[in-house]
N, C-alpha and C. Protein backbone atom coordinates (compact mmCIF):
# COMPACT_ATOMS: atom_id res chain seq x y z
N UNK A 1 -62.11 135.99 127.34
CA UNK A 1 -61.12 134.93 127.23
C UNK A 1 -61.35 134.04 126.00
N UNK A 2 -62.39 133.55 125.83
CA UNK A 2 -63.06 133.20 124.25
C UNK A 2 -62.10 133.95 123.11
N UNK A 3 -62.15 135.20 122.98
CA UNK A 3 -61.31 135.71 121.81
C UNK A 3 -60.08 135.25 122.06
N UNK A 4 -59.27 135.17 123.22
CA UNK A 4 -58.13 134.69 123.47
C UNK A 4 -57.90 133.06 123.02
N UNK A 5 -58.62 132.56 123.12
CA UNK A 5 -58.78 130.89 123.08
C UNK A 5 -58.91 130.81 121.28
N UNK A 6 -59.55 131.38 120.76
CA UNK A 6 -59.88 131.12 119.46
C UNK A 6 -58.17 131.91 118.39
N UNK A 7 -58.24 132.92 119.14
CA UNK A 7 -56.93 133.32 118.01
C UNK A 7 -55.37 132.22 118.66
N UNK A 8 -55.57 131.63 119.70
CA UNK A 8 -54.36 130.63 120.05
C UNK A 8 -54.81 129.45 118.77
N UNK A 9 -56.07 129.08 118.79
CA UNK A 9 -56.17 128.34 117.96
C UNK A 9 -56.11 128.22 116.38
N UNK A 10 -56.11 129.79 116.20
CA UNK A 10 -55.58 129.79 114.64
C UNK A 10 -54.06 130.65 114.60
N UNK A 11 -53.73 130.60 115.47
CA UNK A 11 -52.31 130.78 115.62
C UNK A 11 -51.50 129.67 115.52
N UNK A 12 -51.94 128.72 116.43
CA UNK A 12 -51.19 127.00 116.25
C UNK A 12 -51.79 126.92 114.50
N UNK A 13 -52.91 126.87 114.26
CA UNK A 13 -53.17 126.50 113.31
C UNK A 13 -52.17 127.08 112.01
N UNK A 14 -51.23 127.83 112.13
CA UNK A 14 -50.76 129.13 111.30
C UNK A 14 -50.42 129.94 110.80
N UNK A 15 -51.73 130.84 110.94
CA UNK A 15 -52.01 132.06 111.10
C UNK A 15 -51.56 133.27 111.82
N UNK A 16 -50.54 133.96 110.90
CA UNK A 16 -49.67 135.16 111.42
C UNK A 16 -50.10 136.38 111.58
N UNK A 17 -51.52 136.77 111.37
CA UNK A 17 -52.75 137.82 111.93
C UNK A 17 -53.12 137.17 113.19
N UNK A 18 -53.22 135.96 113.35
CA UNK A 18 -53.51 135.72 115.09
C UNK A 18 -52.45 136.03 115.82
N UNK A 19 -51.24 135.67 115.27
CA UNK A 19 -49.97 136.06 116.20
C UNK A 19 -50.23 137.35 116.52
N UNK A 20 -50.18 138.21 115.48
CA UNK A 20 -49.72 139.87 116.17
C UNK A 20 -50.95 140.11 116.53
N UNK A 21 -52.21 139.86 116.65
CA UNK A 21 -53.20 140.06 117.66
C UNK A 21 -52.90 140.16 119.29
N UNK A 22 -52.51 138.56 119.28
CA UNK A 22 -51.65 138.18 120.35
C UNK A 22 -50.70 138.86 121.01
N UNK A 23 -49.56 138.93 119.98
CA UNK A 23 -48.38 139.91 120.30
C UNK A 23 -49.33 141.01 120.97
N UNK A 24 -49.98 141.97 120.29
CA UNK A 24 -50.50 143.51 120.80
C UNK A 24 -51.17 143.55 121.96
N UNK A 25 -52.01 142.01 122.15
CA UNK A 25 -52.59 142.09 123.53
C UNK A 25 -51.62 142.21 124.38
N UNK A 26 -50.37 141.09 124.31
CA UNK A 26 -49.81 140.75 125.70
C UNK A 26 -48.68 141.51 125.65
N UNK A 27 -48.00 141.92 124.65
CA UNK A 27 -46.89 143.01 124.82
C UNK A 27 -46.59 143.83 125.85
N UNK A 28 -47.63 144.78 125.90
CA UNK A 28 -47.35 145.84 127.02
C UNK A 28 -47.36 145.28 128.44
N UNK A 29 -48.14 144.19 128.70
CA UNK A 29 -48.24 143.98 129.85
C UNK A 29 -46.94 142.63 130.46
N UNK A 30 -46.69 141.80 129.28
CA UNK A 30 -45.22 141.47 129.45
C UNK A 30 -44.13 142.15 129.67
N UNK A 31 -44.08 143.16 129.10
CA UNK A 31 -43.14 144.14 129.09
C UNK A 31 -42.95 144.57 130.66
N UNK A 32 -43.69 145.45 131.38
CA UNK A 32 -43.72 145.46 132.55
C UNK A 32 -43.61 144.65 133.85
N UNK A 33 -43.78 143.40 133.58
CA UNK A 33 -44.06 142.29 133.95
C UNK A 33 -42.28 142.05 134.19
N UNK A 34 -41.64 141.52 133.11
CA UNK A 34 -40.56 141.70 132.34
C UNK A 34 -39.46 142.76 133.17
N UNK A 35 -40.11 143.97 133.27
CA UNK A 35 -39.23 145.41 133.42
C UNK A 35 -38.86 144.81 135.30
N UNK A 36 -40.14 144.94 135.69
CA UNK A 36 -39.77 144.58 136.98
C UNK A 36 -39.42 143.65 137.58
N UNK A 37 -39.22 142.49 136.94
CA UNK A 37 -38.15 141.32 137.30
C UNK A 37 -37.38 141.13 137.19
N UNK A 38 -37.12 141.66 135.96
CA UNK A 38 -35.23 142.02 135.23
C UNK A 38 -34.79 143.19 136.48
N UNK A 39 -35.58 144.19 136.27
CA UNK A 39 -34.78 145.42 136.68
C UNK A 39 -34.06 146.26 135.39
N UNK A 40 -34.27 145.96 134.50
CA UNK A 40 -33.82 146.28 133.49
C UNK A 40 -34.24 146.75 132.00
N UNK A 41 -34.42 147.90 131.54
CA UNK A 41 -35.47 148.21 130.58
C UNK A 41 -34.76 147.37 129.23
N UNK A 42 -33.61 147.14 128.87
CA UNK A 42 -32.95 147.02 127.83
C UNK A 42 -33.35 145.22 128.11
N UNK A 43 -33.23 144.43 128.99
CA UNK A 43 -33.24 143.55 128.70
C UNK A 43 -34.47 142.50 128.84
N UNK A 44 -35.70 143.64 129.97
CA UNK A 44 -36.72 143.44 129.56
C UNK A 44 -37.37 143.49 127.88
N UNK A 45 -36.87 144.52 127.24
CA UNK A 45 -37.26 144.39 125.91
C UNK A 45 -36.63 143.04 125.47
N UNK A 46 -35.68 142.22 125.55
CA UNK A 46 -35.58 141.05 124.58
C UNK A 46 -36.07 140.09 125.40
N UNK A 47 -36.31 140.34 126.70
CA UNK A 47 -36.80 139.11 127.29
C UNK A 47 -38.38 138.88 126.57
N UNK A 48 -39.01 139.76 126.45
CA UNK A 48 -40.84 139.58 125.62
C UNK A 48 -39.90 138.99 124.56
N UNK A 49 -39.34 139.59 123.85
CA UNK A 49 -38.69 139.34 122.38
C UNK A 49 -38.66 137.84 122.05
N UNK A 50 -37.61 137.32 122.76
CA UNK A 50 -37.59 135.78 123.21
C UNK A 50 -38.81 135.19 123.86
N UNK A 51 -39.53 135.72 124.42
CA UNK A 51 -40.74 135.25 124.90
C UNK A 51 -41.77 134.69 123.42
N UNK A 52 -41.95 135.81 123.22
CA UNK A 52 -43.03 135.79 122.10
C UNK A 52 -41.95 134.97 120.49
N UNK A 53 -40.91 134.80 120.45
CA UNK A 53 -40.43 133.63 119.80
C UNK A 53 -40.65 132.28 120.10
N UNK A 54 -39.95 131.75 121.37
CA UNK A 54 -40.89 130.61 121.90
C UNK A 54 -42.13 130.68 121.96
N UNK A 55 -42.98 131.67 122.21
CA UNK A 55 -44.67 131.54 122.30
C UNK A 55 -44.91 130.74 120.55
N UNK A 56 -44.34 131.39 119.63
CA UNK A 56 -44.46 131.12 118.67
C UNK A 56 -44.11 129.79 117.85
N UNK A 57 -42.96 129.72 118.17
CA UNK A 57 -42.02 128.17 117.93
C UNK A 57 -42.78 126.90 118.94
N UNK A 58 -43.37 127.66 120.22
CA UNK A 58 -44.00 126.01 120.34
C UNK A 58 -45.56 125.96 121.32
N UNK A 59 -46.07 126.86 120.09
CA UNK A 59 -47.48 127.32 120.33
C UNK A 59 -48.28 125.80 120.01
N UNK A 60 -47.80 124.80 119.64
CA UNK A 60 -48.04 123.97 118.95
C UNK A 60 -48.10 122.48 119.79
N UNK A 61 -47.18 122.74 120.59
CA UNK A 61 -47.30 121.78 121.90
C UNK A 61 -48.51 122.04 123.45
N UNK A 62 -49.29 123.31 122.64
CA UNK A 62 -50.12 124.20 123.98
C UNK A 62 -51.05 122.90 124.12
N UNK A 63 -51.60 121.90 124.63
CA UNK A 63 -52.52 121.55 124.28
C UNK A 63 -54.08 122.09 124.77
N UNK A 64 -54.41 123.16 125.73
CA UNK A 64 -55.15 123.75 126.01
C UNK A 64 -55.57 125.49 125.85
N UNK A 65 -55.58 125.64 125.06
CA UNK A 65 -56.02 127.23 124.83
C UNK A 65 -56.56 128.11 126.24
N UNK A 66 -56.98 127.49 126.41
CA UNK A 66 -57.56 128.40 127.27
C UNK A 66 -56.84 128.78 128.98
N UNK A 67 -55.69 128.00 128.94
CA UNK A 67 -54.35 128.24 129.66
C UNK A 67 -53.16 129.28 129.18
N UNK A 68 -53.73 129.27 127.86
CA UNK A 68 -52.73 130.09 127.05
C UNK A 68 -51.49 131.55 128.03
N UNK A 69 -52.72 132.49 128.84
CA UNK A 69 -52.06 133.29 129.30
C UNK A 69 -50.89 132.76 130.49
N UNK A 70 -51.57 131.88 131.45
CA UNK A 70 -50.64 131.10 132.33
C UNK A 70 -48.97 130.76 131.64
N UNK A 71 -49.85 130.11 130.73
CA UNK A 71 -48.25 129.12 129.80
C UNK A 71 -47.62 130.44 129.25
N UNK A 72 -47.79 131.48 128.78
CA UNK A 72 -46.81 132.67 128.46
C UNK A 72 -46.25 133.08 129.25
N UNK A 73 -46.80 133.29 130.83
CA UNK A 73 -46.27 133.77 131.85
C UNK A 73 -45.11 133.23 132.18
N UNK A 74 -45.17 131.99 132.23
CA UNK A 74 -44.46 131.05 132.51
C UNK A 74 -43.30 130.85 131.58
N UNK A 75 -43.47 130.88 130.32
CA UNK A 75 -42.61 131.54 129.54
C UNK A 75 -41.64 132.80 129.71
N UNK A 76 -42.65 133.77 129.73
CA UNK A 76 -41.70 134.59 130.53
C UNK A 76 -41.53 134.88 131.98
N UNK A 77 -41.66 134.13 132.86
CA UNK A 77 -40.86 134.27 134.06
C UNK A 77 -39.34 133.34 133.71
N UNK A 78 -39.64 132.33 133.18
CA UNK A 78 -38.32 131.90 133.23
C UNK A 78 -37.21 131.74 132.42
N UNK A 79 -37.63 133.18 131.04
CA UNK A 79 -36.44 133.77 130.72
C UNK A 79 -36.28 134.76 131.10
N UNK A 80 -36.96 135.44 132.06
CA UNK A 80 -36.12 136.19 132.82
C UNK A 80 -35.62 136.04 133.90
N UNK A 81 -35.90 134.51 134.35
CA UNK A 81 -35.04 134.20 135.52
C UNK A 81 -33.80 133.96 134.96
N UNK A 82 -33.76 133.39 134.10
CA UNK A 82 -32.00 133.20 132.99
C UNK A 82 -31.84 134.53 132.96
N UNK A 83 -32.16 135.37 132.48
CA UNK A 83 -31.60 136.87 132.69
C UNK A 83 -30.84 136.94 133.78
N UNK A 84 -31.41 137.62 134.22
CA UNK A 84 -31.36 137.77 135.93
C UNK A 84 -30.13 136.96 136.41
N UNK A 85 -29.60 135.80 135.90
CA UNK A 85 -28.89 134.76 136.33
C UNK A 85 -27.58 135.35 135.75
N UNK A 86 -27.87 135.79 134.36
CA UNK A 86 -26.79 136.21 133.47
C UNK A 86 -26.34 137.61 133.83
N UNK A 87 -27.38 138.71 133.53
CA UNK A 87 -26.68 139.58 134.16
C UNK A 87 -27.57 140.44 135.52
N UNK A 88 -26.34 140.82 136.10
CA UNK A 88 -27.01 141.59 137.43
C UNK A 88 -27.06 143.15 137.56
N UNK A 89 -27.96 143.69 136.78
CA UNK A 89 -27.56 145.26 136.39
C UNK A 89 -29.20 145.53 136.74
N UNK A 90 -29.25 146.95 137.40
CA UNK A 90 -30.14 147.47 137.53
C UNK A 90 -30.92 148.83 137.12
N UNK A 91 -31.83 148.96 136.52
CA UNK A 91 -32.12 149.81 135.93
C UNK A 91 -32.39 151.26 137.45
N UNK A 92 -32.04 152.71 136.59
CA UNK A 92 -32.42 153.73 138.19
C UNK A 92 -33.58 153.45 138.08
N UNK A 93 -33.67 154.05 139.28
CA UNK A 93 -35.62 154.53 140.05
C UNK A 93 -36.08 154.95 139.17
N UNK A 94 -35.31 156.51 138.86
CA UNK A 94 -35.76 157.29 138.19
C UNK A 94 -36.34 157.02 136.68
N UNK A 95 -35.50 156.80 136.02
CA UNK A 95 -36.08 155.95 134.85
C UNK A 95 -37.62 155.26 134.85
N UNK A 96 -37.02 154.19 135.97
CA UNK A 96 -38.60 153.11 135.82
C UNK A 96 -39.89 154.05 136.09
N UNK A 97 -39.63 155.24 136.47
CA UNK A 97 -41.31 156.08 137.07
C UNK A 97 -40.94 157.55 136.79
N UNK A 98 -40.20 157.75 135.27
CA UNK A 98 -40.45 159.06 134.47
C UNK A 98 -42.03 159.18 134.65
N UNK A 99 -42.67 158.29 134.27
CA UNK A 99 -44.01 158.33 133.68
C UNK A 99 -44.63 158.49 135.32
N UNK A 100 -45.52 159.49 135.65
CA UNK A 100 -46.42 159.74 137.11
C UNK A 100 -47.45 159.38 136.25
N UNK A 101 -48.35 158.12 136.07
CA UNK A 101 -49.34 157.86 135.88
C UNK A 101 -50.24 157.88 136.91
N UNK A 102 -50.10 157.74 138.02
CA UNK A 102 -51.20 158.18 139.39
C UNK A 102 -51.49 159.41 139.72
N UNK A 103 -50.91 160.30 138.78
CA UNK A 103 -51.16 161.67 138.77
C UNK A 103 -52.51 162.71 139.13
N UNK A 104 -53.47 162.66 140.26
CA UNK A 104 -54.41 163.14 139.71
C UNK A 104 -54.23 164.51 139.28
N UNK A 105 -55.15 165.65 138.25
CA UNK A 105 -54.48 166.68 138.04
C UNK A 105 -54.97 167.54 139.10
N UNK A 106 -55.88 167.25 140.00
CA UNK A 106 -55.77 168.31 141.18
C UNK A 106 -54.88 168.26 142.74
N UNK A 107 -53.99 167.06 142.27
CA UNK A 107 -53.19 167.45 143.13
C UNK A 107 -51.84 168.08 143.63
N UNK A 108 -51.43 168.56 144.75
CA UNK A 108 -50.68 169.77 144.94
C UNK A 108 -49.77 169.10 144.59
N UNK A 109 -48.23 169.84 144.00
CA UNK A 109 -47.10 169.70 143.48
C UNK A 109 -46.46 168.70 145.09
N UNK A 110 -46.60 168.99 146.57
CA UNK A 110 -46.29 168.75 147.50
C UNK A 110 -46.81 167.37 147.60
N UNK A 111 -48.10 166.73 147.27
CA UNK A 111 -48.91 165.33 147.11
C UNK A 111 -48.29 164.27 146.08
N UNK A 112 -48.05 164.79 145.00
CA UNK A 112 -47.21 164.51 143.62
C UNK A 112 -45.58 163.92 143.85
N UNK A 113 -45.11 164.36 144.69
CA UNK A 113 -43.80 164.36 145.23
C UNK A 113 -43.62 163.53 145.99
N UNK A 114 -44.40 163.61 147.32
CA UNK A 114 -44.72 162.67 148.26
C UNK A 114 -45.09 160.80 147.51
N UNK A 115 -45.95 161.72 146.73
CA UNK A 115 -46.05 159.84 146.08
C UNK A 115 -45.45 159.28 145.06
N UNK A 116 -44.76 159.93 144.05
CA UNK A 116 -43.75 159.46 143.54
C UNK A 116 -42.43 158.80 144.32
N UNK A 117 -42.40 159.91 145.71
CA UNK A 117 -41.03 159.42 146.47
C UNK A 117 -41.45 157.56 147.25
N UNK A 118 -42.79 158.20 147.60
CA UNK A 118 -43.63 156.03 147.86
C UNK A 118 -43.49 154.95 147.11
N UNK A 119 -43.44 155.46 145.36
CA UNK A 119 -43.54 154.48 144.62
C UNK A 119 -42.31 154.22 144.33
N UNK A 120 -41.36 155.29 144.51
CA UNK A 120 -39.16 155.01 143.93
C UNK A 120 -39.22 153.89 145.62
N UNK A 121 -39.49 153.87 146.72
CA UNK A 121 -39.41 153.33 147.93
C UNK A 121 -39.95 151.98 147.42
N UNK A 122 -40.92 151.90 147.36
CA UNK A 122 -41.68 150.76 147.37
C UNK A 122 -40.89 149.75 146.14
N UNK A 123 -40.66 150.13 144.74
CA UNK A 123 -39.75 149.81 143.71
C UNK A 123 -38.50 149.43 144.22
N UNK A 124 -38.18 150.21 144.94
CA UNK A 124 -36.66 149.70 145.20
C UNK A 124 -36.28 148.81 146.47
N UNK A 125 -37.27 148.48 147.31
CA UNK A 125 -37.78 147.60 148.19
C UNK A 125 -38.06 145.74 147.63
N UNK A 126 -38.89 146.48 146.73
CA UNK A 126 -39.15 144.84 145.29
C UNK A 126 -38.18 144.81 144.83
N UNK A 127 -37.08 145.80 144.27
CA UNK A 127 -35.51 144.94 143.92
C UNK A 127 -34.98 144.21 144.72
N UNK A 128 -34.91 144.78 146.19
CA UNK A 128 -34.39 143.59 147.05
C UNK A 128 -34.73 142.27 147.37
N UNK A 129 -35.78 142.22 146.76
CA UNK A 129 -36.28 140.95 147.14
C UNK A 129 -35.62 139.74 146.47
N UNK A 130 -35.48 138.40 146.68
CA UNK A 130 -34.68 137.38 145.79
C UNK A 130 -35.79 137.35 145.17
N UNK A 131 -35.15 136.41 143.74
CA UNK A 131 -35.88 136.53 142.68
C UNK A 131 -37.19 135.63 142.61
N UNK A 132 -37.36 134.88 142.94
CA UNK A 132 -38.55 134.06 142.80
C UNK A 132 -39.32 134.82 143.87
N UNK A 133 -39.53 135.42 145.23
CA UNK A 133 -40.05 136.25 145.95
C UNK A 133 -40.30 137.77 144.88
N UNK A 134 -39.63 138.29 144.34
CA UNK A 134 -39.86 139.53 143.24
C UNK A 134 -41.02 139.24 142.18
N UNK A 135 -40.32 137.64 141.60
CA UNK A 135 -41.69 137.16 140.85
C UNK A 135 -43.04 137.06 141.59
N UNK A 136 -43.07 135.97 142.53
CA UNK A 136 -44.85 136.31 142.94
C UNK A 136 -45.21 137.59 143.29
N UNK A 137 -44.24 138.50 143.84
CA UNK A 137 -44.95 139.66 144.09
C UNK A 137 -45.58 140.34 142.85
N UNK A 138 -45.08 140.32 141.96
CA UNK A 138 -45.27 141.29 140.20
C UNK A 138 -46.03 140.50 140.42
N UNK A 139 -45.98 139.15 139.55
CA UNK A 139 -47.53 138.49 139.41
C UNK A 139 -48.82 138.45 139.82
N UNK A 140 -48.68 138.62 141.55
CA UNK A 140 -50.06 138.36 142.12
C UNK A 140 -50.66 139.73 142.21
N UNK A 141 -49.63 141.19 142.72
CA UNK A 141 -50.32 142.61 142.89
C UNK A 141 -49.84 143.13 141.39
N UNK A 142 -49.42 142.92 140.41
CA UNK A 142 -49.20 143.53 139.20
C UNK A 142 -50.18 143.40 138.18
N UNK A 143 -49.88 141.88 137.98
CA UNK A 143 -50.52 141.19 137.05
C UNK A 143 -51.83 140.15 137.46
N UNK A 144 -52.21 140.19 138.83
CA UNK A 144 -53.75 139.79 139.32
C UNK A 144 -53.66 138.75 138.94
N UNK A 145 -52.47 137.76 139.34
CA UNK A 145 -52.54 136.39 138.92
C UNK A 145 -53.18 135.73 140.25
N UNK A 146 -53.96 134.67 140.00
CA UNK A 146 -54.38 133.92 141.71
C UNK A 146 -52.75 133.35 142.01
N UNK A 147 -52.69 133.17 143.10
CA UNK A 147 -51.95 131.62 143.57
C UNK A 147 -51.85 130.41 142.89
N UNK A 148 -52.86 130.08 142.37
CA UNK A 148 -52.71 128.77 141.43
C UNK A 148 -52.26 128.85 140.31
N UNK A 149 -52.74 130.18 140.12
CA UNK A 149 -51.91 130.85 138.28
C UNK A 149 -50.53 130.71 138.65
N UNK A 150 -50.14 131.56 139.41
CA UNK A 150 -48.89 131.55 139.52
C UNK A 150 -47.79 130.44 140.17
N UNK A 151 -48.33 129.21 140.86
CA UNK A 151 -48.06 128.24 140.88
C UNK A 151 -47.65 127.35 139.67
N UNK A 152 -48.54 127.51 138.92
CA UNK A 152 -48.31 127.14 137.37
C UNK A 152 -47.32 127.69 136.85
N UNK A 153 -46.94 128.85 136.93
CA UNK A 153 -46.01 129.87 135.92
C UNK A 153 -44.62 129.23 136.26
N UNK A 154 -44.74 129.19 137.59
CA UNK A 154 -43.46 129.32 138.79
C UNK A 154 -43.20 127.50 138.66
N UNK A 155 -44.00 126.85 138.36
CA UNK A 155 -43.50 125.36 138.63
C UNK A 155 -43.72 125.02 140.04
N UNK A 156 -44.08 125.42 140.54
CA UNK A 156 -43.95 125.18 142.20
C UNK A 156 -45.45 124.66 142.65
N UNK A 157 -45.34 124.72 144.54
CA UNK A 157 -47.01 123.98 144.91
C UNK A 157 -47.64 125.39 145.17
N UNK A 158 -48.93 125.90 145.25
CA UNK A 158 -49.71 126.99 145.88
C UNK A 158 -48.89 126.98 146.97
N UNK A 159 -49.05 126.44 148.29
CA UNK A 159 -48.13 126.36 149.55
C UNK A 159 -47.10 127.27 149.02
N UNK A 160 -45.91 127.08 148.47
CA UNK A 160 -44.75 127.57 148.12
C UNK A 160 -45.68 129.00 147.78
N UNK A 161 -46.33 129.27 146.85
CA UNK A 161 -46.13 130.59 146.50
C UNK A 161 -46.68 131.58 147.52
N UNK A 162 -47.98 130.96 148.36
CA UNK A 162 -48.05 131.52 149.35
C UNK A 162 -46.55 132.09 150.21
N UNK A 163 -46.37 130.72 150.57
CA UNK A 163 -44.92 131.04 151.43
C UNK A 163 -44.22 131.99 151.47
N UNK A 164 -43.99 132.19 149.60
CA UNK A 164 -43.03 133.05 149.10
C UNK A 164 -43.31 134.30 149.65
N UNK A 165 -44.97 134.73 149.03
CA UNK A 165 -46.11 135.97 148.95
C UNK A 165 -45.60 136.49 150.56
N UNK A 166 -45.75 135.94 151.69
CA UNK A 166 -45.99 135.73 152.95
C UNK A 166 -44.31 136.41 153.71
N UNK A 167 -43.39 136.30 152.81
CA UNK A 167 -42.11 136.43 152.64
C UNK A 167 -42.01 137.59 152.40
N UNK A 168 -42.22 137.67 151.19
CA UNK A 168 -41.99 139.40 150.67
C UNK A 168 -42.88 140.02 150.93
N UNK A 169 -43.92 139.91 151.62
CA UNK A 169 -44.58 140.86 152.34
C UNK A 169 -44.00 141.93 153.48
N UNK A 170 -43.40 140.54 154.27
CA UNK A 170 -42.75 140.88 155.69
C UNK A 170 -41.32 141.27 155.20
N UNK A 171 -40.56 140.77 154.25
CA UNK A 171 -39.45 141.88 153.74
C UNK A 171 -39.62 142.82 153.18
N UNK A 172 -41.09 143.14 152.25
CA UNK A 172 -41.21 144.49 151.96
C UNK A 172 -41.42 145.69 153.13
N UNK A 173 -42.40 145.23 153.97
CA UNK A 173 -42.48 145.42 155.39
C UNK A 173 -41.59 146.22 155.97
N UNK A 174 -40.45 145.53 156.00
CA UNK A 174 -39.44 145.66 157.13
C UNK A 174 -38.51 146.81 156.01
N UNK A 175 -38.59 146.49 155.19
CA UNK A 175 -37.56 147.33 153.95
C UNK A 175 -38.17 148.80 154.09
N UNK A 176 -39.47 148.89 154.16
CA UNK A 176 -40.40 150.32 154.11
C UNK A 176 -40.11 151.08 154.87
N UNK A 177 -40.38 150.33 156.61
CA UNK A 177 -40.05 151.03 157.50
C UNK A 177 -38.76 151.34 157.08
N UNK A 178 -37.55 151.04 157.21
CA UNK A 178 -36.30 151.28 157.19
C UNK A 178 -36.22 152.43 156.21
N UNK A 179 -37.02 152.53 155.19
CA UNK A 179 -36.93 153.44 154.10
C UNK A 179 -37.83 154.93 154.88
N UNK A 180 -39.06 154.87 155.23
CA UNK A 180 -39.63 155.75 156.35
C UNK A 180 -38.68 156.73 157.21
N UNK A 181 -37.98 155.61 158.01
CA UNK A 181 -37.20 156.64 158.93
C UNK A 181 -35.96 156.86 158.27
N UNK A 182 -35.53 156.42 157.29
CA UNK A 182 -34.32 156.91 156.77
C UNK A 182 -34.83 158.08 156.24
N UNK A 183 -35.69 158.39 155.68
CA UNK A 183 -36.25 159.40 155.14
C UNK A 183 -36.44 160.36 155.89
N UNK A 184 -37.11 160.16 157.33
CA UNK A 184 -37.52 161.43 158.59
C UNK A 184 -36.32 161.82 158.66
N UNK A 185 -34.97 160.96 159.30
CA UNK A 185 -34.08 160.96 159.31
C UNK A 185 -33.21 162.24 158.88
N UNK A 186 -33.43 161.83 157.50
CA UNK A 186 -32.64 162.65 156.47
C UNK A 186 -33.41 164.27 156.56
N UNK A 187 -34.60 164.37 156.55
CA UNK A 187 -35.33 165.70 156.27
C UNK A 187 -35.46 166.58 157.58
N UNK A 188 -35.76 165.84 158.34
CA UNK A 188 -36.08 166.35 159.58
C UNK A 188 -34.71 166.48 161.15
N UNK A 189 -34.00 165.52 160.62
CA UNK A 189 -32.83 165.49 162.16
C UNK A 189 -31.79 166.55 161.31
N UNK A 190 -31.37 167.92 162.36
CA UNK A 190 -30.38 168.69 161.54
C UNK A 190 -29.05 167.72 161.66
């Protein structure tokens, strides 16, 4: 976090080699961050875009470095809650999980299938969720933010984000099952 703290500081100071340091760290993981709150690959890309413009334009008001990642988050959660506000379009399943990165390579084509079909379920379970419930979820199991991090991001009290957390648990919950037997349902009842 030290390297993080020192290039914020010659970034305010600046310095446009600290920026794209910056940029390269947090990119990819905004991006995703981004993808799954929007729902949207096209507008996740300008949401970082705009992110990392304001990061830039008022890197200068940070007064603590070492908050730095919080205050971006926060940045971008709440241009993509303006997203989100603006438009309501959803990116497919399919799209968001071309990529089988949980892939191990010894497992059967039948294992592979099975868990890709968990993760399009589970994904499309977190779309339903309202949006500030969608946010703590990404944040706290995505992005390993505590409660207090994300209290910060979100503007809100810990209480609240718990609340929220506590929320979309029991609607992811209830969304799964429903997704479960719709599924037996479908494969198994002639």
């Amino acid at each position: 976090m030290e390297e993080v703290e020192i290039l914020v500081r010659r970034m305010q100071a600046g310095d446009h080699d600290a920026f794209d340091q910056i940029f390269g760290l947090y990119q990819n993981r905004l991006l995703r961050t981004a993808w799954l709150i929007s729902g949207n690959r096209a507008d996740s890309e300008d949401i970082v875009q705009e992110t990392f413009v304001k990061c830039y334009c008022n890197c200068g008001k940070l007064k603590d470095p070492a908050v730095f990642s919080t205050w971006l988050y926060q940045i971008l959660t709440r241009t993509a809650w303006r997203y989100g506000r603006k438009r309501n379009r959803e990116t497919p399943v399919e799209q968001f999980f071309q990529e089988d990165l949980g892939q191990a390579p010894e497992d059967s084509p039948l294992e592979q299938v099975l868990r890709r079909e968990v993760r399009e379920d589970l994904y499309r379970s977190i779309l339903k969720l309202d949006q500030k419930q969608r946010t703590v979820v990404i944040l706290y199991y995505f992005n390993e933010l505590s409660t207090r991090e994300i209290s910060r991001v979100a503007g809100c009290l810990e209480g609240t984000v718990k609340s929220r957390l506590y929320a979309a648990r029991k609607a992811l919950e209830k969304s799964l099952r429903k997704e479960q037997v719709t599924w037996i349902e479908e494969r198994l009842m002639p």
